[in-house]
C-alpha atoms as a PDB file:
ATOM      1  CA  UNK A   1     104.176 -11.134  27.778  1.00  0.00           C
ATOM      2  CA  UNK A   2     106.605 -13.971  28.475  1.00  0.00           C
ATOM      3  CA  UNK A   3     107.485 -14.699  31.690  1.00  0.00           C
ATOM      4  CA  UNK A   4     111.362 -15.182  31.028  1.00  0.00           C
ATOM      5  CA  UNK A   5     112.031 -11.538  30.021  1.00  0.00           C
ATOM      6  CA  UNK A   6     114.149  -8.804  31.545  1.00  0.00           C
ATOM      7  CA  UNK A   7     114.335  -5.377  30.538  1.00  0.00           C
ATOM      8  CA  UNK A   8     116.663  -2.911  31.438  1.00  0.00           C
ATOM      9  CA  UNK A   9     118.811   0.410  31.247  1.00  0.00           C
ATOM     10  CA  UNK A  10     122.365  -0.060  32.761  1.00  0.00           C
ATOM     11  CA  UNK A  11     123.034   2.955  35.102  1.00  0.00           C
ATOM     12  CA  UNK A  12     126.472   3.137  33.190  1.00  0.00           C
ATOM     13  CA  UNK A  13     124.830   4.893  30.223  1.00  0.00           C
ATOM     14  CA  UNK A  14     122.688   7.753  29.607  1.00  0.00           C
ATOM     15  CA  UNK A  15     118.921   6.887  29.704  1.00  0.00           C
ATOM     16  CA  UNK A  16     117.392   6.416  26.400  1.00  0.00           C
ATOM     17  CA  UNK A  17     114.315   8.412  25.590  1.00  0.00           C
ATOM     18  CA  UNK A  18     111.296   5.855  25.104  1.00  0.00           C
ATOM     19  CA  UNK A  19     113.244   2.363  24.306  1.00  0.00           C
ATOM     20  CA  UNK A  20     115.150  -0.234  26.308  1.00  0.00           C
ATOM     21  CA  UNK A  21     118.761  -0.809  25.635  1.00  0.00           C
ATOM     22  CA  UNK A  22     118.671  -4.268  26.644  1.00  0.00           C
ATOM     23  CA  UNK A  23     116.180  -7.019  26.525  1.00  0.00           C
ATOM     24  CA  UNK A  24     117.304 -10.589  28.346  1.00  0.00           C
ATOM     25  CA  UNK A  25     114.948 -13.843  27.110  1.00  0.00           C
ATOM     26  CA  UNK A  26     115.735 -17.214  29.197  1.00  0.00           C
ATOM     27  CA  UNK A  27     114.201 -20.300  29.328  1.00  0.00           C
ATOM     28  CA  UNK A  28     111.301 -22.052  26.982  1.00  0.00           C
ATOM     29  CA  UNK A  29     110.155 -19.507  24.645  1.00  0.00           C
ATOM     30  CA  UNK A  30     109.168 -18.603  21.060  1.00  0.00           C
ATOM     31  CA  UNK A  31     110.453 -16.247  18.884  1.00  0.00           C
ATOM     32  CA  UNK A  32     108.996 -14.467  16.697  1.00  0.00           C
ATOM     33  CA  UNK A  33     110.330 -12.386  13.510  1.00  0.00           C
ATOM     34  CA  UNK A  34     108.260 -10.182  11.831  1.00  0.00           C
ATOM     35  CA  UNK A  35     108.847  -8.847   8.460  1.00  0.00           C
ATOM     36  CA  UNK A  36     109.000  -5.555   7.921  1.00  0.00           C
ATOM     37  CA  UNK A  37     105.348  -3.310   7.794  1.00  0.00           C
ATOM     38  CA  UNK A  38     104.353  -0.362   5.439  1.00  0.00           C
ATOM     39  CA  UNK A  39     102.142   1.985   5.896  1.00  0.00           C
ATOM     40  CA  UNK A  40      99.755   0.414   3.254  1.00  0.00           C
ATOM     41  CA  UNK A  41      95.873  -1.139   3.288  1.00  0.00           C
ATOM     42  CA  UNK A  42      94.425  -4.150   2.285  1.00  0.00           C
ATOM     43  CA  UNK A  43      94.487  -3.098  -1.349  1.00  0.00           C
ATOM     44  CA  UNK A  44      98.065  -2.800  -0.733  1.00  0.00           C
ATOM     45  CA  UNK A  45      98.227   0.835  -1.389  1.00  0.00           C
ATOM     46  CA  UNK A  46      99.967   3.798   1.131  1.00  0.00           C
ATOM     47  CA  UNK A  47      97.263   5.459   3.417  1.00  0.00           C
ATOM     48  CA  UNK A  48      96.682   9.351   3.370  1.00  0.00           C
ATOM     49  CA  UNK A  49      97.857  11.716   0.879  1.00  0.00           C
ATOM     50  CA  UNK A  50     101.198  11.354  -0.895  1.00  0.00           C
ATOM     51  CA  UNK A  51     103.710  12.292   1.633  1.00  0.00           C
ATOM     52  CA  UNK A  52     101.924  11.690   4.794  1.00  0.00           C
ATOM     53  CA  UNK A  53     103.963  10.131   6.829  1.00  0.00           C
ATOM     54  CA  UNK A  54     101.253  10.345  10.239  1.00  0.00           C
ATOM     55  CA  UNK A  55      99.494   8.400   8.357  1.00  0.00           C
ATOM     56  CA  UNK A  56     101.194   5.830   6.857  1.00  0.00           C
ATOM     57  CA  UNK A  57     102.910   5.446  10.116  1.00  0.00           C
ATOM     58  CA  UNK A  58     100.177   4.880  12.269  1.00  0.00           C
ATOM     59  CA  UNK A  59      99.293   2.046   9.665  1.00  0.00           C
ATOM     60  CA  UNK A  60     102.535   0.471   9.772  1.00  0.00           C
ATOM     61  CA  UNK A  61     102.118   0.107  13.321  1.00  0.00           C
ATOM     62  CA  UNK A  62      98.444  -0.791  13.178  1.00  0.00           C
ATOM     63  CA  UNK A  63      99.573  -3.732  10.352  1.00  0.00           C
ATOM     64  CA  UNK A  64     102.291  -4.584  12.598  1.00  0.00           C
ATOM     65  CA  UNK A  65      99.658  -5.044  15.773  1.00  0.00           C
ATOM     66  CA  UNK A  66      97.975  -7.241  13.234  1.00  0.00           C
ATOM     67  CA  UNK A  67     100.903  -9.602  12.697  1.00  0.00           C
ATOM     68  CA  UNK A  68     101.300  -9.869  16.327  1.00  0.00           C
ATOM     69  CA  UNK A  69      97.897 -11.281  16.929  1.00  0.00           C
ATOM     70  CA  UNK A  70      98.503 -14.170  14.250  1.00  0.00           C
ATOM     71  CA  UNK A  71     100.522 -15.230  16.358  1.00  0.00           C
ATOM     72  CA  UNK A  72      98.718 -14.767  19.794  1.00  0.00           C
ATOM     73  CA  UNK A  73     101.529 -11.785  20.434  1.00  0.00           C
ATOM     74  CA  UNK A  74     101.160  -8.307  21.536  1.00  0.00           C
ATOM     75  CA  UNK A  75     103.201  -5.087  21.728  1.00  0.00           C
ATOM     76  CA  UNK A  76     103.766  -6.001  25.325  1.00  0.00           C
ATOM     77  CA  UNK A  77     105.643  -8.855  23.674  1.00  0.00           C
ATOM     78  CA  UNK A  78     107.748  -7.281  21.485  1.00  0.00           C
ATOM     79  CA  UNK A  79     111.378  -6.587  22.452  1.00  0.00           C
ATOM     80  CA  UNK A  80     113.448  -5.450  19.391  1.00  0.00           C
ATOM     81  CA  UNK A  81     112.146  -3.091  16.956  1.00  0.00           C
ATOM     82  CA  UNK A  82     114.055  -1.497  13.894  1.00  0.00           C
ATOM     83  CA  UNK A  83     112.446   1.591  11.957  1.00  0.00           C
ATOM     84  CA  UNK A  84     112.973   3.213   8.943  1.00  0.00           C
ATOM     85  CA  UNK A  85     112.315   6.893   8.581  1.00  0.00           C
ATOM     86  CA  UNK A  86     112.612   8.715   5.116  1.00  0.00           C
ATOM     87  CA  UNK A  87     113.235  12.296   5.967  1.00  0.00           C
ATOM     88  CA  UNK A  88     114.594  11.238   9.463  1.00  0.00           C
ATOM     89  CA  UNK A  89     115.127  15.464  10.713  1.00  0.00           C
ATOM     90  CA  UNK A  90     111.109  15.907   9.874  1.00  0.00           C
ATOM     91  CA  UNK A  91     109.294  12.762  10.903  1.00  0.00           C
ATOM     92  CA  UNK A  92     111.374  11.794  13.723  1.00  0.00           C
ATOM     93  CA  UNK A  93     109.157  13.926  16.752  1.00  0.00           C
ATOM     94  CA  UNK A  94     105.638  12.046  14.966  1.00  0.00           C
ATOM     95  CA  UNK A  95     107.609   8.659  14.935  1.00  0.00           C
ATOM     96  CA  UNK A  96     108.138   8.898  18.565  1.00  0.00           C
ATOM     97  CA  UNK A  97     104.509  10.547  19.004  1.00  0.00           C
ATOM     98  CA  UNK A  98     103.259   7.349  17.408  1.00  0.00           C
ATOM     99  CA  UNK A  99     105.408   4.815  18.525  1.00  0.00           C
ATOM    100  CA  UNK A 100     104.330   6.010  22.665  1.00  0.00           C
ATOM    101  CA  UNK A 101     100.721   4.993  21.253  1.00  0.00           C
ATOM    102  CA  UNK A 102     101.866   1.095  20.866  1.00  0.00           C
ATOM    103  CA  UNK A 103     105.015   0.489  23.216  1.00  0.00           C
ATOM    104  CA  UNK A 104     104.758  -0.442  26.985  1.00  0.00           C
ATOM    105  CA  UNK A 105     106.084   2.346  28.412  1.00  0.00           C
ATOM    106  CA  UNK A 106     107.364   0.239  31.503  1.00  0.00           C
ATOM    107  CA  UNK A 107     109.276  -1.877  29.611  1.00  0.00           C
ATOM    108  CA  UNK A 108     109.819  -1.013  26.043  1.00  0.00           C
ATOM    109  CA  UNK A 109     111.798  -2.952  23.673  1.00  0.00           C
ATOM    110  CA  UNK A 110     115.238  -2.437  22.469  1.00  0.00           C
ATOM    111  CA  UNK A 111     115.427  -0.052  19.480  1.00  0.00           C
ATOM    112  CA  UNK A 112     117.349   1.114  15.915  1.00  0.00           C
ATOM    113  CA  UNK A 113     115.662   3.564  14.232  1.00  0.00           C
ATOM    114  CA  UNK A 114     117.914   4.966  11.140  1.00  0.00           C
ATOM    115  CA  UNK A 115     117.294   7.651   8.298  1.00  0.00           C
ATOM    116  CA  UNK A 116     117.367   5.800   5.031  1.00  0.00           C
ATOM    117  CA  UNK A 117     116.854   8.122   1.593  1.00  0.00           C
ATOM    118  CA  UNK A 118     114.451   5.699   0.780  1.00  0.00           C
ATOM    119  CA  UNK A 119     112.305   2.758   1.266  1.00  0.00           C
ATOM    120  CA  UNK A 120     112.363  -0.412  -1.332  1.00  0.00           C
ATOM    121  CA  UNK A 121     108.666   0.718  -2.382  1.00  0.00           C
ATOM    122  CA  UNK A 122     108.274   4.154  -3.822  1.00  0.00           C
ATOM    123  CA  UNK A 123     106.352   6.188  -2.051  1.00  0.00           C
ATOM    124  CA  UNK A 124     106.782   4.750   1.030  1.00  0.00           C
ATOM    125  CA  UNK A 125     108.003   7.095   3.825  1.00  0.00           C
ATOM    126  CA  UNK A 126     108.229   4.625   7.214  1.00  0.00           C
ATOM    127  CA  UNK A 127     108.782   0.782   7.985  1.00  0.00           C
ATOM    128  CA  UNK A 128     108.877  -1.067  11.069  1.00  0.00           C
ATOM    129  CA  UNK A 129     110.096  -4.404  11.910  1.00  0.00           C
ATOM    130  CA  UNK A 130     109.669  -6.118  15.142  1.00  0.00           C
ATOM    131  CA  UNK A 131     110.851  -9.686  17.010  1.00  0.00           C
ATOM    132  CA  UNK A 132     108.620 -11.027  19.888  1.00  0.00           C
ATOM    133  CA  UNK A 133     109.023 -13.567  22.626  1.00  0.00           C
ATOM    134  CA  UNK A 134     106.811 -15.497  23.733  1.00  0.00           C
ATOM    135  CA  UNK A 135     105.965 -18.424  26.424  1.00  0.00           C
ATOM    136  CA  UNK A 136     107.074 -22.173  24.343  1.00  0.00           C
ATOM    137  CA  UNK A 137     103.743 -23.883  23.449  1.00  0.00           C
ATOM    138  CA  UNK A 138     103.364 -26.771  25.932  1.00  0.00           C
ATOM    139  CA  UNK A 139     103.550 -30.182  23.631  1.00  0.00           C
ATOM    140  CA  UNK A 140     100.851 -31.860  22.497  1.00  0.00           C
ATOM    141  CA  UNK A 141      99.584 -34.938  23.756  1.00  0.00           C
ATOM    142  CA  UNK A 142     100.443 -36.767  20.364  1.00  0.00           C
ATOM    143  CA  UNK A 143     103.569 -35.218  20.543  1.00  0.00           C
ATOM    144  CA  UNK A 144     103.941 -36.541  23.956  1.00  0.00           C
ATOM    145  CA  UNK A 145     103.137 -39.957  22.990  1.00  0.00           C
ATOM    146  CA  UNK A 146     105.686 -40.128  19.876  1.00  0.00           C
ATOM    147  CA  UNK A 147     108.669 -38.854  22.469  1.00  0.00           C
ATOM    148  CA  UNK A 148     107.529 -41.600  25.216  1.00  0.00           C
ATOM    149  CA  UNK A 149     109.965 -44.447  25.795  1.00  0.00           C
ATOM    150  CA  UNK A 150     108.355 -47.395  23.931  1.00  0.00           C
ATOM    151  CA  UNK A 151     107.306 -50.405  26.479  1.00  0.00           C
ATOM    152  CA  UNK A 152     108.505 -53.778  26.084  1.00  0.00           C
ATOM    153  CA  UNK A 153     106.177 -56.003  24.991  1.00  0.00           C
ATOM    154  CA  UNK A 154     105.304 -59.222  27.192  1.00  0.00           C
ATOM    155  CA  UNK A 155     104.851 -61.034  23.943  1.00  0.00           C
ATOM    156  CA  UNK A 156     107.303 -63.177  23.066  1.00  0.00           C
ATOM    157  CA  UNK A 157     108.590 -62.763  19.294  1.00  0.00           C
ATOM    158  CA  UNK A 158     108.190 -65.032  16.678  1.00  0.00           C
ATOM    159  CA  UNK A 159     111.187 -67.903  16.382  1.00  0.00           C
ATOM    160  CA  UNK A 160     112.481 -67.418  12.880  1.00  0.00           C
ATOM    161  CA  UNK A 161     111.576 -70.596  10.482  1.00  0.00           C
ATOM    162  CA  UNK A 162     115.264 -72.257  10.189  1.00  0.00           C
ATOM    163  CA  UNK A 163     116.407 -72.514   6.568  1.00  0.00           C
ATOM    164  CA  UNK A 164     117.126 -75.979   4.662  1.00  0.00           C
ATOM    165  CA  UNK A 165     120.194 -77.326   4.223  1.00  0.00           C
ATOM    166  CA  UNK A 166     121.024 -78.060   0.722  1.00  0.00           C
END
């Protein structure tokens, strides 16, 4: 997790069940926004039966843990998720089920979950999006070098030949 982040509840609202209301990033970091995940394989097709949303939940998180790790990230990492449920009154108690499975519990990210009729693939009953933050990357040496201060040089430059008069 980065070092420069600071979760927290203010006492002047009601606790939320399971997410953070506020995430604070300072100092050198990356962020990181990733795309929205579907519950789908590497064939690009939904998981479990038509209509199981369990299961293509669990995969949207699972694909999402995936993105994460392309980029050296973790859940621990992550501190803004956004969900999209499709039948919001049925799926919301697995949703949360799931969603304990991946999220630090001590310090879980800030959260929107809505209730959408549906999703922009047919078929597909849950999505999750996530942004992460992460330490900066210290520079490279080469990138070092090309932001140094160039040196004088002790050589003296070249007199310009003087032109002709005509």
């Amino acid at each position: 997790m980065a070092g420069h982040l600071r979760f927290l509840n203010p006492k002047t609202i009601a606790p939320p069940p399971g997410y953070s209301y506020v995430v604070e990033t300072s100092g050198a970091v990356r962020t990181i926004y990733l795309a929205g995940q579907l519950g789908v394989d590497m064939d690009n097709k939904f998981v479990g039966e038509p209509g199981d949303f369990r299961a293509q939940c669990i995969q949207a998180h699972d694909n999402l843990t995936l993105a994460l790790e392309a980029v050296g990230a973790t859940w621990a990492d992550v501190v803004k998720i956004n969900n999209f449920l499709v039948d919001i009154a049925d799926n919301i108690a697995v949703y949360r089920e799931i969603r304990g499975l991946y999220l630090n519990a001590k310090a879980p990210p800030v959260s929107t979950t809505i209730g959408v009729p549906d999703l922009a693939r047919p078929g597909g009953l849950f999505e999750i999006e996530a942004i992460a933050v992460l330490p900066a990357k210290p520079a490279s040496r080469a990138a070092a070098k090309a932001k140094a201060p160039v040196k004088a040089s002790k050589k003296k430059p070249k007199k310009k030949p003087k032109k002709k008069k005509r």
